[in-house]
C-alpha atoms as a PDB file:
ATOM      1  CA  UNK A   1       8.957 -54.367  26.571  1.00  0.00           C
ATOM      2  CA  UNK A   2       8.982 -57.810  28.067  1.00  0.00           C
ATOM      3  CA  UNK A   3       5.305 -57.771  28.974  1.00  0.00           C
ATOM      4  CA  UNK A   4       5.487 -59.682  32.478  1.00  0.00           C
ATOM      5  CA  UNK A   5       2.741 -59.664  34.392  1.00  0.00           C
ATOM      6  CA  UNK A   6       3.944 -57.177  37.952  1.00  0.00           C
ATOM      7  CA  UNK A   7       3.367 -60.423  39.925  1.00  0.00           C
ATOM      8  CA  UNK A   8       5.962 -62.622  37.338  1.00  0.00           C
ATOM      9  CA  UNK A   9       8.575 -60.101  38.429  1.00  0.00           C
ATOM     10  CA  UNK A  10       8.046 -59.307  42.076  1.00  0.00           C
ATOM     11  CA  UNK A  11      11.087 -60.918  43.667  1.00  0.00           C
ATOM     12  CA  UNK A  12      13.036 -61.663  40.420  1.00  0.00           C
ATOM     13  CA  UNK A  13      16.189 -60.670  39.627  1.00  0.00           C
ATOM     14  CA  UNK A  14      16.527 -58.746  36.360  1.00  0.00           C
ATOM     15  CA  UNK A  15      19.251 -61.452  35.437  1.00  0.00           C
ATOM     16  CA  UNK A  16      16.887 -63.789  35.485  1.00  0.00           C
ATOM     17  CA  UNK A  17      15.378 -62.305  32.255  1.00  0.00           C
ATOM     18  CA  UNK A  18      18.431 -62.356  30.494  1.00  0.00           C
ATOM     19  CA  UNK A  19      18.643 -64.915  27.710  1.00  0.00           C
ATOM     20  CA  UNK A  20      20.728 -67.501  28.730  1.00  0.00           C
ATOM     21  CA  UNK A  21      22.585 -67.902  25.646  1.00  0.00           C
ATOM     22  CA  UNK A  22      24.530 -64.769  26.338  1.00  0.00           C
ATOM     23  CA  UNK A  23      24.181 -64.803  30.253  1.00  0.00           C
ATOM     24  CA  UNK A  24      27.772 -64.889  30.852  1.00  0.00           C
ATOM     25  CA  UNK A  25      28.810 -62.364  28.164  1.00  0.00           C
ATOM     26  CA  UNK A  26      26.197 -60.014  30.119  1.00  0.00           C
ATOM     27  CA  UNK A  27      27.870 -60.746  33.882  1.00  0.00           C
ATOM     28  CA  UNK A  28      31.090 -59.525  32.385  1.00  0.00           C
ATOM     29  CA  UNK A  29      29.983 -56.537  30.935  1.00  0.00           C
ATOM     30  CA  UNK A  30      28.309 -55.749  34.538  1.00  0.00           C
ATOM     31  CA  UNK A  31      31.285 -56.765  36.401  1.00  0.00           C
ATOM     32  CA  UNK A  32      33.292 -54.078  34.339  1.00  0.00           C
ATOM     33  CA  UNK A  33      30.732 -51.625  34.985  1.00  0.00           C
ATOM     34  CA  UNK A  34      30.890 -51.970  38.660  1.00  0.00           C
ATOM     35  CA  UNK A  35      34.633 -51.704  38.417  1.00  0.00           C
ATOM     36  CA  UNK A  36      34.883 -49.286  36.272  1.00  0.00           C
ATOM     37  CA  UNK A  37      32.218 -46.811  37.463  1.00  0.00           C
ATOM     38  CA  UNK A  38      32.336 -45.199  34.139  1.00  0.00           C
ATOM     39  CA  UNK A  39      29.303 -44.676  31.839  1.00  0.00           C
ATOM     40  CA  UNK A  40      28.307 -48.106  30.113  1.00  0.00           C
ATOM     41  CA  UNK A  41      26.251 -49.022  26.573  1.00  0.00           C
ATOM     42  CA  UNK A  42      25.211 -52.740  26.834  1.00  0.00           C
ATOM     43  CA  UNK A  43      23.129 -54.559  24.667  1.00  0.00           C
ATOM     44  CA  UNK A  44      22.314 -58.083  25.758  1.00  0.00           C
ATOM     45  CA  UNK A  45      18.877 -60.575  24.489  1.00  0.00           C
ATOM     46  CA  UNK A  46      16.219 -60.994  27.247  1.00  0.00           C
ATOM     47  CA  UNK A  47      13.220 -63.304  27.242  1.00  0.00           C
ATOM     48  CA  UNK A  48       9.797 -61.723  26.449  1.00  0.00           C
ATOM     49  CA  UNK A  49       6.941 -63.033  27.897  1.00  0.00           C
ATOM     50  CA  UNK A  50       6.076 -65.321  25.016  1.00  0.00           C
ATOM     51  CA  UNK A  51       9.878 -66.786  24.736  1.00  0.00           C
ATOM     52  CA  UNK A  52      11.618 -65.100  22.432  1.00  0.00           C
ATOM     53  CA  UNK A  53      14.406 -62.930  22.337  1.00  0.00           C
ATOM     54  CA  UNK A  54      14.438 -59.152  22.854  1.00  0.00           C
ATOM     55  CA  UNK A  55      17.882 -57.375  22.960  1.00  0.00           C
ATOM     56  CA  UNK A  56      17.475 -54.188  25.146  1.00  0.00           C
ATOM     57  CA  UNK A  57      20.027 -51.353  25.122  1.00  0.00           C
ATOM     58  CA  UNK A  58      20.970 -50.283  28.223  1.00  0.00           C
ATOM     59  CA  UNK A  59      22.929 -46.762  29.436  1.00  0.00           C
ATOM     60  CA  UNK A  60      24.056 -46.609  32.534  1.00  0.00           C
ATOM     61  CA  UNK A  61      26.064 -43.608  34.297  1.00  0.00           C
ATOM     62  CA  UNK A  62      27.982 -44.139  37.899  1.00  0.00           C
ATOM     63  CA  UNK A  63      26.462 -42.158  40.715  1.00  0.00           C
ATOM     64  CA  UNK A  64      29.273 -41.021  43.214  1.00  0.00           C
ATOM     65  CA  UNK A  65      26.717 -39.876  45.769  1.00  0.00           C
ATOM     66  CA  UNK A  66      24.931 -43.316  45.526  1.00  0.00           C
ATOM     67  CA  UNK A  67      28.044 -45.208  44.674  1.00  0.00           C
ATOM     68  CA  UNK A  68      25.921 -47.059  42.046  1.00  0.00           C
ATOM     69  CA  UNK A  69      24.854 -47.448  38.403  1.00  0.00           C
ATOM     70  CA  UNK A  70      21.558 -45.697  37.280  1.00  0.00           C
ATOM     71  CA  UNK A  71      20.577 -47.949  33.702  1.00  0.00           C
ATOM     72  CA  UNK A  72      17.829 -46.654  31.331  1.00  0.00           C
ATOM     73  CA  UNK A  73      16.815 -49.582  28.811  1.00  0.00           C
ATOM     74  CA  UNK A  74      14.906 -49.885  25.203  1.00  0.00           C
ATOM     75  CA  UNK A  75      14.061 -52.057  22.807  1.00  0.00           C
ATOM     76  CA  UNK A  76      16.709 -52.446  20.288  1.00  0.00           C
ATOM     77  CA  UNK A  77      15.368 -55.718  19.027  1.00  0.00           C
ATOM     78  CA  UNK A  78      14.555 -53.492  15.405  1.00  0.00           C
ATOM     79  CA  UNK A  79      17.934 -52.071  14.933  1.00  0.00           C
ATOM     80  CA  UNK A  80      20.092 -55.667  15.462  1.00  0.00           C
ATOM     81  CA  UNK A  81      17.351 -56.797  12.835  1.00  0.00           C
ATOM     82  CA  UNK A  82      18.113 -54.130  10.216  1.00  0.00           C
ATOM     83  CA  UNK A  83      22.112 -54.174  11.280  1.00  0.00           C
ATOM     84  CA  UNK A  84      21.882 -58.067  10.697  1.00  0.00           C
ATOM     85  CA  UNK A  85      20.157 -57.655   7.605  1.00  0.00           C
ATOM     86  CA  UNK A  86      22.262 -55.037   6.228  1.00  0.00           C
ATOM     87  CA  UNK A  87      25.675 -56.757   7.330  1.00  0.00           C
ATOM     88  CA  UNK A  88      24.492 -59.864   5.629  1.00  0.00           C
ATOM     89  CA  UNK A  89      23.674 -57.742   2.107  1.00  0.00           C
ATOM     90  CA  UNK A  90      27.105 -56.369   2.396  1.00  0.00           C
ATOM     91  CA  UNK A  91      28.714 -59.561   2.534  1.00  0.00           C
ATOM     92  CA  UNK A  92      26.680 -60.841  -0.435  1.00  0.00           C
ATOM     93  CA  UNK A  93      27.887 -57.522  -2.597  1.00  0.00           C
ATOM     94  CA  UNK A  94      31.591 -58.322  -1.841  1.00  0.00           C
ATOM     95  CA  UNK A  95      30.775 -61.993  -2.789  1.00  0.00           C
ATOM     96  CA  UNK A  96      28.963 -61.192  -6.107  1.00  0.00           C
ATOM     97  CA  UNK A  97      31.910 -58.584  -6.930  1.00  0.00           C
END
């Protein structure tokens, strides 16, 4: 999704990745995960490869036996797109009206 080369990720953190603009937002939504140990949706923007923005969705379920999270992440860079766009047309039809 990112398209890193193995060896540009090999002792990285995955929070390294994260777009910086919304690195904080994204530690508080995995501090409340940790505390919470209850199934989590986050979205947040990482960097791709060639420096722009990709927001990834991310599910995550809490593990007793492990006593961690387990995440599964795609692409959701599409969706915010089409969300954005049609947000923005619904704003202009309450405007016109």
């Amino acid at each position: 999704m990112l398209r890193y080369k193995p060896e540009e990720t090999v002792g990285r953190s995955a929070v390294e990745f994260i777009h910086p603009d919304d690195l904080a937002n994204t530690r508080q939504e995995m501090r409340k995960a940790r505390r919470d140990r209850l199934m989590r949706h986050i979205e947040c923007p990482y960097v791709h490869r060639n420096g722009h923005a990709v927001t990834l969705a991310w599910m995550g379920v809490w593990s007793e036996a492990e006593q961690r999270h387990f995440y599964i992440g795609r692409d959701a860079t599409e969706l915010k797109t089409i969300e954005a766009q049609k947000g923005w047309r619904q704003s202009a039809s309450c405007q016109a009206a």
